[in-house]
Protein backbone atom coordinates (compact mmCIF):
# COMPACT_ATOMS: atom_id res chain seq x y z
CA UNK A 1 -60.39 -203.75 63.62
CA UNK A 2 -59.76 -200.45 65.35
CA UNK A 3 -58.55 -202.74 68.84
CA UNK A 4 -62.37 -203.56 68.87
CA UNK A 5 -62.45 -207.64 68.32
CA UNK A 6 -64.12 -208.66 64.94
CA UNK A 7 -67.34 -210.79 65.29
CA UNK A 8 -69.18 -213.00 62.91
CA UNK A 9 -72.39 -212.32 61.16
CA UNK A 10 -74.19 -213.91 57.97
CA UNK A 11 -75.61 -216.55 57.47
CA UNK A 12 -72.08 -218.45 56.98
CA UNK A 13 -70.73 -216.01 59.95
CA UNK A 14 -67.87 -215.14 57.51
CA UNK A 15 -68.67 -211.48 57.76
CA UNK A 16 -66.36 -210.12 60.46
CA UNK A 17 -67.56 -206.69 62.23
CA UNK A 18 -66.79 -204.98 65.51
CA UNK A 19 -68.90 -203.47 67.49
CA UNK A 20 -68.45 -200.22 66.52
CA UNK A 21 -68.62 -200.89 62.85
CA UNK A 22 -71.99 -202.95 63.40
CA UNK A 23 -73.62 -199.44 65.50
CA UNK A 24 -72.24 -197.32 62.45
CA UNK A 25 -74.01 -199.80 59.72
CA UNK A 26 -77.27 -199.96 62.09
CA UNK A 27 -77.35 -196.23 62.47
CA UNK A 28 -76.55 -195.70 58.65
CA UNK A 29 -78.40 -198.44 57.23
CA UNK A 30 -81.51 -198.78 59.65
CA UNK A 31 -83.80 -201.22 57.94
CA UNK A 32 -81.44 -202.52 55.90
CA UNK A 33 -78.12 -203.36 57.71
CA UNK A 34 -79.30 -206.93 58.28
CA UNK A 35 -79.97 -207.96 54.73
CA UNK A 36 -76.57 -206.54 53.45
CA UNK A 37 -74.73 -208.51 55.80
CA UNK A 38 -76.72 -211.83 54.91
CA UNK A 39 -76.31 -210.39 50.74
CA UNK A 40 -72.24 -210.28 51.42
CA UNK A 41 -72.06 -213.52 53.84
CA UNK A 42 -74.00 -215.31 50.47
CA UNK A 43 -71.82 -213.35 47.98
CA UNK A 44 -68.38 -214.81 49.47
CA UNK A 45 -69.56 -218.09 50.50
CA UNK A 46 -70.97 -218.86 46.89
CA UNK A 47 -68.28 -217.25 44.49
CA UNK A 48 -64.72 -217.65 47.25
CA UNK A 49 -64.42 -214.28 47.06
CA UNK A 50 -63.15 -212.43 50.19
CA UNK A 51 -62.86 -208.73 51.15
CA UNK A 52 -60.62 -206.74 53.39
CA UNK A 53 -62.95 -204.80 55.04
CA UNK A 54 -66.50 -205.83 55.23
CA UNK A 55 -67.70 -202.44 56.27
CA UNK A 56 -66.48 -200.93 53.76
CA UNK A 57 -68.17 -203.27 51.32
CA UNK A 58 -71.21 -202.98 52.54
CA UNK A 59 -71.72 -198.94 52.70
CA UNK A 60 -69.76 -199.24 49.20
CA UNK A 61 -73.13 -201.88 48.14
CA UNK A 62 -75.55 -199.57 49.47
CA UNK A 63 -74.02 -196.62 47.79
CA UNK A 64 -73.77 -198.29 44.46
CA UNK A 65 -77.65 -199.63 44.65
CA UNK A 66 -78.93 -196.14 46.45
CA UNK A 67 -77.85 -194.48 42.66
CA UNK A 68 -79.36 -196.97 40.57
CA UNK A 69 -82.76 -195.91 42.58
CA UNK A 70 -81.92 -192.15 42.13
CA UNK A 71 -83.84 -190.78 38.44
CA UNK A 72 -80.86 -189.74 36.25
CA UNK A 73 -80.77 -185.79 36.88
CA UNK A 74 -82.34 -183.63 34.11
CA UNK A 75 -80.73 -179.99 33.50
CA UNK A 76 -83.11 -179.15 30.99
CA UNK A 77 -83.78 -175.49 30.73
CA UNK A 78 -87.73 -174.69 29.09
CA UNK A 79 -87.75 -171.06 29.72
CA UNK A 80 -87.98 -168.69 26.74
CA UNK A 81 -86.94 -165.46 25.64
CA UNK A 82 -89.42 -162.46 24.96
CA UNK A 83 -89.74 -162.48 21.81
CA UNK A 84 -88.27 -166.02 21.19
CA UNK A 85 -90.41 -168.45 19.56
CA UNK A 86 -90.17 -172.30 20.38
């Protein structure tokens, strides 16, 4: 990947990163880097399911999980009128 050789991580070292994609997921993902690659080393050893790029599936993960912890966003608008009555 990108002439830098893949190496395995996980727990079933069946999730293949280079170097450089491993600094970009540390730097990105700081304290939790380490448990997405165990989370997608379980993921594909238990259900045979295989990606294409493992970085990519992992920022994708931590995207998807990073809005479900967002609160929905509320555009509500309480300000009134002179004169208006609520």
């Amino acid at each position: 990947r990108e002439g830098d050789m893949a190496h395995a991580y996980g727990r079933y070292r069946n999730v293949f990163l280079s170097s450089a994609e491993l600094a970009e997921l540390q730097t990105e993902l700081p304290s939790l880097w380490e448990q997405y690659i165990e989370r997608l080393s379980e993921y594909m050893e238990s259900s045979g399911k295989g990606y294409k790029n493992h970085a990519a599936t992992i920022r994708r993960w931590a995207n998807a999980d990073k809005k479900k912890e967002e609160p929905p966003a509320r555009n509500r608008d309480y300000s009134v009128e002179e004169g208006e009555t609520i």
